[in-house]
PDB file of N, CA and C in Angstrom:
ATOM      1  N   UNK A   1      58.012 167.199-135.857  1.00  0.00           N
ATOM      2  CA  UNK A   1      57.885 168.534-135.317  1.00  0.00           C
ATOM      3  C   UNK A   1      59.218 168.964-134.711  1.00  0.00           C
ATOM      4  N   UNK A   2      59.553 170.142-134.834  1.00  0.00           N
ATOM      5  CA  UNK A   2      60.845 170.873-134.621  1.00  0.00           C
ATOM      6  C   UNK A   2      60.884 170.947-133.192  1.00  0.00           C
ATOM      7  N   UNK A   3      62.090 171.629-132.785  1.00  0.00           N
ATOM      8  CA  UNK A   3      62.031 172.150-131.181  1.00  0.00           C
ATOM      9  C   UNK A   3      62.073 173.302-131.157  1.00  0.00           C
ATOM     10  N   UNK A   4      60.754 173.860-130.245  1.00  0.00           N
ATOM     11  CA  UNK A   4      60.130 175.353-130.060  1.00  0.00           C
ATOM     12  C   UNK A   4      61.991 175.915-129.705  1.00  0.00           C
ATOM     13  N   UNK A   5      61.684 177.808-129.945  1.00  0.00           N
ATOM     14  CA  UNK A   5      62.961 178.836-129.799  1.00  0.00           C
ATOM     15  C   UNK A   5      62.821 178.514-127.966  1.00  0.00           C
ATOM     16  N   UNK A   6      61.616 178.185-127.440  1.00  0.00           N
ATOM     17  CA  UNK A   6      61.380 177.811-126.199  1.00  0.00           C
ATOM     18  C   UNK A   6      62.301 176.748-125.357  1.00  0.00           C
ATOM     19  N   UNK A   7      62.390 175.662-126.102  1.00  0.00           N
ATOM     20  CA  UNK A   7      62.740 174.475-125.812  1.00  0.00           C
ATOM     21  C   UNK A   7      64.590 175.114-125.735  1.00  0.00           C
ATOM     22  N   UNK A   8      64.782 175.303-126.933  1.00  0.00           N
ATOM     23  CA  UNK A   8      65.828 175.588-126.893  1.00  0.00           C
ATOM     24  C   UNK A   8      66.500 176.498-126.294  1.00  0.00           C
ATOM     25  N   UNK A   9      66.005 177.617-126.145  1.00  0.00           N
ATOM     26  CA  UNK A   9      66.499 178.318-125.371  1.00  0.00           C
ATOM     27  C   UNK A   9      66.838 177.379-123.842  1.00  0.00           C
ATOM     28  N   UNK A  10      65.508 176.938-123.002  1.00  0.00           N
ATOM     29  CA  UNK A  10      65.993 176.126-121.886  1.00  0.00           C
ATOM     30  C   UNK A  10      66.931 175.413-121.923  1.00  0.00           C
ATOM     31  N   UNK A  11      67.125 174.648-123.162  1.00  0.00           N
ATOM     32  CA  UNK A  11      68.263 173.520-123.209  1.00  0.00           C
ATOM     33  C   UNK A  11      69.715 174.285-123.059  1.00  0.00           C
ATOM     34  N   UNK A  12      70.066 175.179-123.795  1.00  0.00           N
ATOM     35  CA  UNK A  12      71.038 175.841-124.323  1.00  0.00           C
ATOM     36  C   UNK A  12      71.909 176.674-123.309  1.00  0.00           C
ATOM     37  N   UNK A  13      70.503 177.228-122.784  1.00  0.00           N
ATOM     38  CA  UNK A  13      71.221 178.272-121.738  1.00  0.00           C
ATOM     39  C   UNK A  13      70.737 178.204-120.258  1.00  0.00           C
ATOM     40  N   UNK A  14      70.217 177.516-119.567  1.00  0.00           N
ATOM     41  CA  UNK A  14      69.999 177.090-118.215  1.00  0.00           C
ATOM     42  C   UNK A  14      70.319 175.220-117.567  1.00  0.00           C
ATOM     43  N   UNK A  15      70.274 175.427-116.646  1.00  0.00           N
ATOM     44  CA  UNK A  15      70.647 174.271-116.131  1.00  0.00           C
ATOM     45  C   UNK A  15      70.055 174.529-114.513  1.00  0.00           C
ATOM     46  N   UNK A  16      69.208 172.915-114.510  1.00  0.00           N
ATOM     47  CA  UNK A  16      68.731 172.817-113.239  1.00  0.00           C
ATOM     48  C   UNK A  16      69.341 173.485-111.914  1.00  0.00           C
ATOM     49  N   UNK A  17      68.620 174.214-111.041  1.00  0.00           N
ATOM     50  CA  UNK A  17      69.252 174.305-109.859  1.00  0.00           C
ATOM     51  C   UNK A  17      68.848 173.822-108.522  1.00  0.00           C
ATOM     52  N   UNK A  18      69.497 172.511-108.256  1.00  0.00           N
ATOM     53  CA  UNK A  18      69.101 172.075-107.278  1.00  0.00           C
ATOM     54  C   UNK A  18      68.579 172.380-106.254  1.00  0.00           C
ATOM     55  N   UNK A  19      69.626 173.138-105.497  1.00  0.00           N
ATOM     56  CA  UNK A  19      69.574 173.567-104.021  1.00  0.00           C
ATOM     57  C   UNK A  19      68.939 174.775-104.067  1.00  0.00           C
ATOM     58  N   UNK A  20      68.594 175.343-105.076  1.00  0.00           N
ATOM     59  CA  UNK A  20      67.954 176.656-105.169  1.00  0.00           C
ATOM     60  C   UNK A  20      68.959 178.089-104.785  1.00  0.00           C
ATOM     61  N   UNK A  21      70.096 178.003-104.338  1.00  0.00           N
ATOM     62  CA  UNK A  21      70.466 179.176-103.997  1.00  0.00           C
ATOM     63  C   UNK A  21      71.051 180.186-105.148  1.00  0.00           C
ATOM     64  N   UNK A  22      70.824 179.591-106.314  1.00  0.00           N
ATOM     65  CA  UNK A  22      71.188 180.308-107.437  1.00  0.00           C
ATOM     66  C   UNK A  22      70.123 180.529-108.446  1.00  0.00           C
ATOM     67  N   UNK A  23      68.755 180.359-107.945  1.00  0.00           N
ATOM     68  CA  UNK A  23      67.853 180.490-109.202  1.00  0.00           C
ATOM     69  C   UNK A  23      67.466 181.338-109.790  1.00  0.00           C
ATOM     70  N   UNK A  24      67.478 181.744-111.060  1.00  0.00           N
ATOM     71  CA  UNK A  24      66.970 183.309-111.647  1.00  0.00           C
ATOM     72  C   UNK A  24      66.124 183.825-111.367  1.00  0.00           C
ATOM     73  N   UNK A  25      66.093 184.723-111.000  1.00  0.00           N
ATOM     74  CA  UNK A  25      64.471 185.720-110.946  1.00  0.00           C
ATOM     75  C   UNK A  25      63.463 186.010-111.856  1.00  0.00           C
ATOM     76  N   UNK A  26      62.819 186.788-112.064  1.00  0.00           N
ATOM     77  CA  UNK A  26      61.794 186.779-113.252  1.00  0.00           C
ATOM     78  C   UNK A  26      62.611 187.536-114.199  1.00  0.00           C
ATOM     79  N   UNK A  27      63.425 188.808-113.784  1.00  0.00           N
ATOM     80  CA  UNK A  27      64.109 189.824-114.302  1.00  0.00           C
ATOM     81  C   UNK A  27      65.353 189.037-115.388  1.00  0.00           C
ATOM     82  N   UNK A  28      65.945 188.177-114.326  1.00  0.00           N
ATOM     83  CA  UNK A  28      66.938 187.667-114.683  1.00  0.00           C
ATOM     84  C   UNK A  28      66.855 186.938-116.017  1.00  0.00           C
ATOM     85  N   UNK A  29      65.927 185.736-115.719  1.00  0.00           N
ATOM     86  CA  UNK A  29      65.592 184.823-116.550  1.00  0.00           C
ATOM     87  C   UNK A  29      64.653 185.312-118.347  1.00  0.00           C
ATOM     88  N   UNK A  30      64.020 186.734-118.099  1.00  0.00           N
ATOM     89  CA  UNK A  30      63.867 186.807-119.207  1.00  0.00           C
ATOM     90  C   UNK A  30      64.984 187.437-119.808  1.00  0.00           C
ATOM     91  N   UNK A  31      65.782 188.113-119.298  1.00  0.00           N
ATOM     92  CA  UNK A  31      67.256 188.836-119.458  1.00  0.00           C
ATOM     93  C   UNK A  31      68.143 187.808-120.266  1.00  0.00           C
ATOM     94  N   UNK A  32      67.883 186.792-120.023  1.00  0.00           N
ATOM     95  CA  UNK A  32      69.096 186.188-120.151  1.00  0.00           C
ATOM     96  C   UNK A  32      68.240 185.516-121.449  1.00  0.00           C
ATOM     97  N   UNK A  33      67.446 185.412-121.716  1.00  0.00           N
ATOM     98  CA  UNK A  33      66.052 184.724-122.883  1.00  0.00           C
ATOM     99  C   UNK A  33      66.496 185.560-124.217  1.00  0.00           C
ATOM    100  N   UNK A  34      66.682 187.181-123.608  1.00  0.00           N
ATOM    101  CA  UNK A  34      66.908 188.098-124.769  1.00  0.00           C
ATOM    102  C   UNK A  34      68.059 187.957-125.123  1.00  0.00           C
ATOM    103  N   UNK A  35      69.218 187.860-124.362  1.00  0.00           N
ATOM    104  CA  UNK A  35      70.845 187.816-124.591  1.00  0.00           C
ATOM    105  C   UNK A  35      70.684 186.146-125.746  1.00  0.00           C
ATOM    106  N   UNK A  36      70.001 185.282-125.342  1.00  0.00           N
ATOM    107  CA  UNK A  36      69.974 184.089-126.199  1.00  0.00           C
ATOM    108  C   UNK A  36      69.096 184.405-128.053  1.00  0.00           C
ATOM    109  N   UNK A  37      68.547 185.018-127.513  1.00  0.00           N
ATOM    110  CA  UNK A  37      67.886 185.373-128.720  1.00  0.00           C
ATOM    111  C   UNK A  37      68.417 186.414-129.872  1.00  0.00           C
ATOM    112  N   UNK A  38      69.589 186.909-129.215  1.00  0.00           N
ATOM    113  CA  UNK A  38      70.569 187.971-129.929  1.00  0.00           C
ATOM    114  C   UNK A  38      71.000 186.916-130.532  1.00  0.00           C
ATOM    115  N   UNK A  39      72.112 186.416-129.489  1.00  0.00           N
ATOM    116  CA  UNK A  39      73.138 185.525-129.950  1.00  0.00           C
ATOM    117  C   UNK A  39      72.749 184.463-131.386  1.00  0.00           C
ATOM    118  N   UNK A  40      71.542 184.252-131.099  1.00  0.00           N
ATOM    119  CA  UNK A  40      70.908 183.020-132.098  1.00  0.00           C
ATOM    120  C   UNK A  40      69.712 183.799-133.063  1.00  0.00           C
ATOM    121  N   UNK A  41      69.801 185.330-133.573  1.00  0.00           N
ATOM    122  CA  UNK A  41      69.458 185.709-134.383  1.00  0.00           C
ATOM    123  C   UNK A  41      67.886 185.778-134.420  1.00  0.00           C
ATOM    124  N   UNK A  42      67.702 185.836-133.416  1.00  0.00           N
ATOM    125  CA  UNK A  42      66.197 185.334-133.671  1.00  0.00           C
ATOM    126  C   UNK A  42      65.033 186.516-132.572  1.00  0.00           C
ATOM    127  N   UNK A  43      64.072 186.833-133.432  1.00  0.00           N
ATOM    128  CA  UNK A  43      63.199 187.915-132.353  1.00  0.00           C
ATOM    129  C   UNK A  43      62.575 187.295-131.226  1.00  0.00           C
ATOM    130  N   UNK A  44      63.118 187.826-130.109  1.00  0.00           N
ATOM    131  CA  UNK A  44      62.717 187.620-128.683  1.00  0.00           C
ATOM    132  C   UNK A  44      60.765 187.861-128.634  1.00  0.00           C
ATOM    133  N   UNK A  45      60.230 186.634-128.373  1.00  0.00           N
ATOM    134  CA  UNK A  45      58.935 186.996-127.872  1.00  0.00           C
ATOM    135  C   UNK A  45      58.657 188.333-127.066  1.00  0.00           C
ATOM    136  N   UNK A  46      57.625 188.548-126.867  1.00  0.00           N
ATOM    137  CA  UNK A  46      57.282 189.402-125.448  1.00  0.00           C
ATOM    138  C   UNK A  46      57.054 189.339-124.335  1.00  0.00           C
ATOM    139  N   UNK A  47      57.554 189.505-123.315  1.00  0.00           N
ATOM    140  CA  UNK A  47      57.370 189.571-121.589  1.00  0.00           C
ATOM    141  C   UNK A  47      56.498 188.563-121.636  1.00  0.00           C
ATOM    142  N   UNK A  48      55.282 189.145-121.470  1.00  0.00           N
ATOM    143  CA  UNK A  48      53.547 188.100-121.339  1.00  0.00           C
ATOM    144  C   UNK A  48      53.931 186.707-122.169  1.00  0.00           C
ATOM    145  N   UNK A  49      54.524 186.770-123.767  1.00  0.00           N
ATOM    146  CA  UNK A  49      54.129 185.451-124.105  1.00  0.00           C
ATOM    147  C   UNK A  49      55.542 184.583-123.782  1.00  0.00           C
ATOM    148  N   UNK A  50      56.377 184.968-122.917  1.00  0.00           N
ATOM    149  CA  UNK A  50      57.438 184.277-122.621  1.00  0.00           C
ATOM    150  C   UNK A  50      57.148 183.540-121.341  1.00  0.00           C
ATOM    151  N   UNK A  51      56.427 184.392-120.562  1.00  0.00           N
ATOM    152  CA  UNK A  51      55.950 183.680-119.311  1.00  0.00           C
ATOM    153  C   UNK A  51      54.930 182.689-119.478  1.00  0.00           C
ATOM    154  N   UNK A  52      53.943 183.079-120.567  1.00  0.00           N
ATOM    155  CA  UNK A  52      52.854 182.108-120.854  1.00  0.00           C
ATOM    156  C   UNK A  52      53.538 180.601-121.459  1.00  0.00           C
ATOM    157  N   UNK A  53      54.728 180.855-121.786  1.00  0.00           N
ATOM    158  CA  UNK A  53      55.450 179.775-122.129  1.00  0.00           C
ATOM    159  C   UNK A  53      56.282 178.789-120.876  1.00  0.00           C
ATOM    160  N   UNK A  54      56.560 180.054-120.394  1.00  0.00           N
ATOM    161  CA  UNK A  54      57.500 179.259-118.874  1.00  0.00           C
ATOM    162  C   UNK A  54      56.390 178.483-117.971  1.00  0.00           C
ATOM    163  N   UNK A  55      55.174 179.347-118.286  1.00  0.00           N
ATOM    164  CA  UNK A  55      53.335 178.536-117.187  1.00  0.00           C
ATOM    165  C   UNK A  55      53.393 176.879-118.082  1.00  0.00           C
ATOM    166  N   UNK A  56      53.444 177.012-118.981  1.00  0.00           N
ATOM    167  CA  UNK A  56      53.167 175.803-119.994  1.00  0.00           C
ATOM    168  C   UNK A  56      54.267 174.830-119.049  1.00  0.00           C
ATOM    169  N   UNK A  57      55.260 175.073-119.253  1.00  0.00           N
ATOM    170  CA  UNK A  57      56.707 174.013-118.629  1.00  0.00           C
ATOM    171  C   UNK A  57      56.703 173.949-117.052  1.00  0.00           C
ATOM    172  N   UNK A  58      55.564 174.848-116.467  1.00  0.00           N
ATOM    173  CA  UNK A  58      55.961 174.364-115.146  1.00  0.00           C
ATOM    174  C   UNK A  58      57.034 175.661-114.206  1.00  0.00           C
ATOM    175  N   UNK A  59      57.520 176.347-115.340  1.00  0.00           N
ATOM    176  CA  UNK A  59      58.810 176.887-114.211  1.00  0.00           C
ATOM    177  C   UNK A  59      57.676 178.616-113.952  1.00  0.00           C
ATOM    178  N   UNK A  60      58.263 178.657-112.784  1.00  0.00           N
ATOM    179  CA  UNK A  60      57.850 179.934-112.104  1.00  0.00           C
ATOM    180  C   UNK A  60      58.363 181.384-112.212  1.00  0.00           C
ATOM    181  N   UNK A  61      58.166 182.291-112.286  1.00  0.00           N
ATOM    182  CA  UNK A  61      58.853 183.646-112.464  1.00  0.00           C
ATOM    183  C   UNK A  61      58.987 183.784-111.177  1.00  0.00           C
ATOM    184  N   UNK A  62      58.688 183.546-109.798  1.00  0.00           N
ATOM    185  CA  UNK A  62      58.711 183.483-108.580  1.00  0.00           C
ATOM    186  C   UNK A  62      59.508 182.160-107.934  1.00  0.00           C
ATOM    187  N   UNK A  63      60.351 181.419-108.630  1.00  0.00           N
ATOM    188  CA  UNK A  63      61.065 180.398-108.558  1.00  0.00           C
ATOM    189  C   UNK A  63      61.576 179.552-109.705  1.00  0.00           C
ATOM    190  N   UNK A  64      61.919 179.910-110.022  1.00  0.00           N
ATOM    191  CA  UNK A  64      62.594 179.561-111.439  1.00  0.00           C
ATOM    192  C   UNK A  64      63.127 178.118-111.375  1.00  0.00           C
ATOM    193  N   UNK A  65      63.899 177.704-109.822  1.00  0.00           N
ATOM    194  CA  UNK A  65      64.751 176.444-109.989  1.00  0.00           C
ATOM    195  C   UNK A  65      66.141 176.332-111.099  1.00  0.00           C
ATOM    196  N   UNK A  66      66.197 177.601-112.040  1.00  0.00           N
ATOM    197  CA  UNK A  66      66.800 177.385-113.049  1.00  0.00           C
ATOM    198  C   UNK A  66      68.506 178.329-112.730  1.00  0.00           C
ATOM    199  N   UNK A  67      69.305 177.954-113.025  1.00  0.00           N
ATOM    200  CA  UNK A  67      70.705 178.481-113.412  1.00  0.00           C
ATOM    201  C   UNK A  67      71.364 178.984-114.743  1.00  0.00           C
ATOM    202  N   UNK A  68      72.098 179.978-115.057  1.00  0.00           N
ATOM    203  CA  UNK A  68      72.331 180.153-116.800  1.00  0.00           C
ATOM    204  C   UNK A  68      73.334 179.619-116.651  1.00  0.00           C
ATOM    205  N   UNK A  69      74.006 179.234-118.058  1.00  0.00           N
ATOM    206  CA  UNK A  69      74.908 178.383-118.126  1.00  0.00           C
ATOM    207  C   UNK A  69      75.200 178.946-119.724  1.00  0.00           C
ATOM    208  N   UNK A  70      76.194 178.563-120.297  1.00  0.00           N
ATOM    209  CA  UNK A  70      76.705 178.911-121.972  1.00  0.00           C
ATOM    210  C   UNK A  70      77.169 180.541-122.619  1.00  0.00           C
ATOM    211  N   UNK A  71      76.704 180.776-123.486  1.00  0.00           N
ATOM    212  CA  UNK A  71      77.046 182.008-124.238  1.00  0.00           C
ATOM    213  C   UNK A  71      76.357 182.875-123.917  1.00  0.00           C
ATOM    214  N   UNK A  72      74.633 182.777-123.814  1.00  0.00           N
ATOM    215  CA  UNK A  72      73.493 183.351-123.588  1.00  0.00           C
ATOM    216  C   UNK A  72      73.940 184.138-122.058  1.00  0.00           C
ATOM    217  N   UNK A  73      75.086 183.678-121.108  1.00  0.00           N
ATOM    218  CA  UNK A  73      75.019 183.600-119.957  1.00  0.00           C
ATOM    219  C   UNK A  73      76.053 185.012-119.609  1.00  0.00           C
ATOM    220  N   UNK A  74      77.211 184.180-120.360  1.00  0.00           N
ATOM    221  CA  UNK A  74      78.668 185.403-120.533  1.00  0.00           C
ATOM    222  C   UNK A  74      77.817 186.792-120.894  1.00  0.00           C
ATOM    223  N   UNK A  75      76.991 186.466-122.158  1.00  0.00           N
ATOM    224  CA  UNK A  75      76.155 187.992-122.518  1.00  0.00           C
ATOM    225  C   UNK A  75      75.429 188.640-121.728  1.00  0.00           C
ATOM    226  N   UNK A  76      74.976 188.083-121.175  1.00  0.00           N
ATOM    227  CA  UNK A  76      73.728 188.732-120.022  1.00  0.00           C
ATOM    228  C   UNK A  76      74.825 189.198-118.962  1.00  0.00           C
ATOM    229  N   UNK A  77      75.613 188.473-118.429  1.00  0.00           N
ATOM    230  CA  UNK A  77      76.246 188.972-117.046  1.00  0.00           C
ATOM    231  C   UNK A  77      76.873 190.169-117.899  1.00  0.00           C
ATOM    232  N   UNK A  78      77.931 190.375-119.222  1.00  0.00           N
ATOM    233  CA  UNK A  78      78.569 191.224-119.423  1.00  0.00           C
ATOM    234  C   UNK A  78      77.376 192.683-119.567  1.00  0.00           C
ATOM    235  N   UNK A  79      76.347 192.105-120.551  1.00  0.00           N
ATOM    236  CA  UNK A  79      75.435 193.847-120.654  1.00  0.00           C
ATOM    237  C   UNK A  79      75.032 194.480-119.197  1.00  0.00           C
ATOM    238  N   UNK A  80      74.772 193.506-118.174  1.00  0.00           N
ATOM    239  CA  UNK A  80      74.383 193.831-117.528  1.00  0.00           C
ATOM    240  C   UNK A  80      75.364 194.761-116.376  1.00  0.00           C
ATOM    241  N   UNK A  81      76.815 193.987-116.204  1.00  0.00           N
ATOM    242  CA  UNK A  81      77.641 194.461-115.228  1.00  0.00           C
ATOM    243  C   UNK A  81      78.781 194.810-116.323  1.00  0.00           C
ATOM    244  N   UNK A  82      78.624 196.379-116.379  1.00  0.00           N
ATOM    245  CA  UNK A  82      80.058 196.570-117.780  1.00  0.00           C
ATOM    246  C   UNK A  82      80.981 196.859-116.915  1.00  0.00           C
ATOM    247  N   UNK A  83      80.544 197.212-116.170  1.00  0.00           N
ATOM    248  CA  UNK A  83      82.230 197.276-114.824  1.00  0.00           C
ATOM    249  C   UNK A  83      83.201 195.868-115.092  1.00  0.00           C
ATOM    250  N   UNK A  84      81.967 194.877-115.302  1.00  0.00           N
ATOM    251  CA  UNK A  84      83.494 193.659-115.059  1.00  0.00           C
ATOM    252  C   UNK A  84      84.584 193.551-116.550  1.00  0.00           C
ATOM    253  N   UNK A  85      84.009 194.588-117.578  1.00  0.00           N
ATOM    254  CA  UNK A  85      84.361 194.329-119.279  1.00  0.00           C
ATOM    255  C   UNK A  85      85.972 195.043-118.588  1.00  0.00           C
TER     256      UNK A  85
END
């Protein structure tokens, strides 16, 4: 069996956050799900079944624990803040 666009996405573009003072928000974290899903060609689930996926793994839209990290990451911060382009 393959590894879910799920799996990968986590692997690819987040990284644990310990101390918590950097963890994505709900906003953030699917934000940054879609910027990965550009990048890697592939149609972004929907809101509901992305979270029903994040319930499956444990992580929270109300605490994420999670950090972006990679390509998925540069994209999201740039669409989001074009002031810094």
């Amino acid at each position: 069996m393959g590894v879910s666009k799920i799996d990968r996405f986590l692997s690819e573009a987040t990284a644990p956050d310990q101390d918590g003072d950097a963890s994505l928000r709900k906003d953030q974290l699917y934000g940054l799900y879609t910027s990965w899903c550009m990048l890697n060609q592939c149609i972004p689930a929907a809101a509901g079944e992305f979270w029903s996926e994040m319930k499956t793994r444990r992580i929270r839209s109300t605490d994420s624990r999670l950090r972006m990290t990679g390509a998925a990451a540069a994209d999201y911060i740039l669409a989001t803040r074009p002031a810094l382009v």
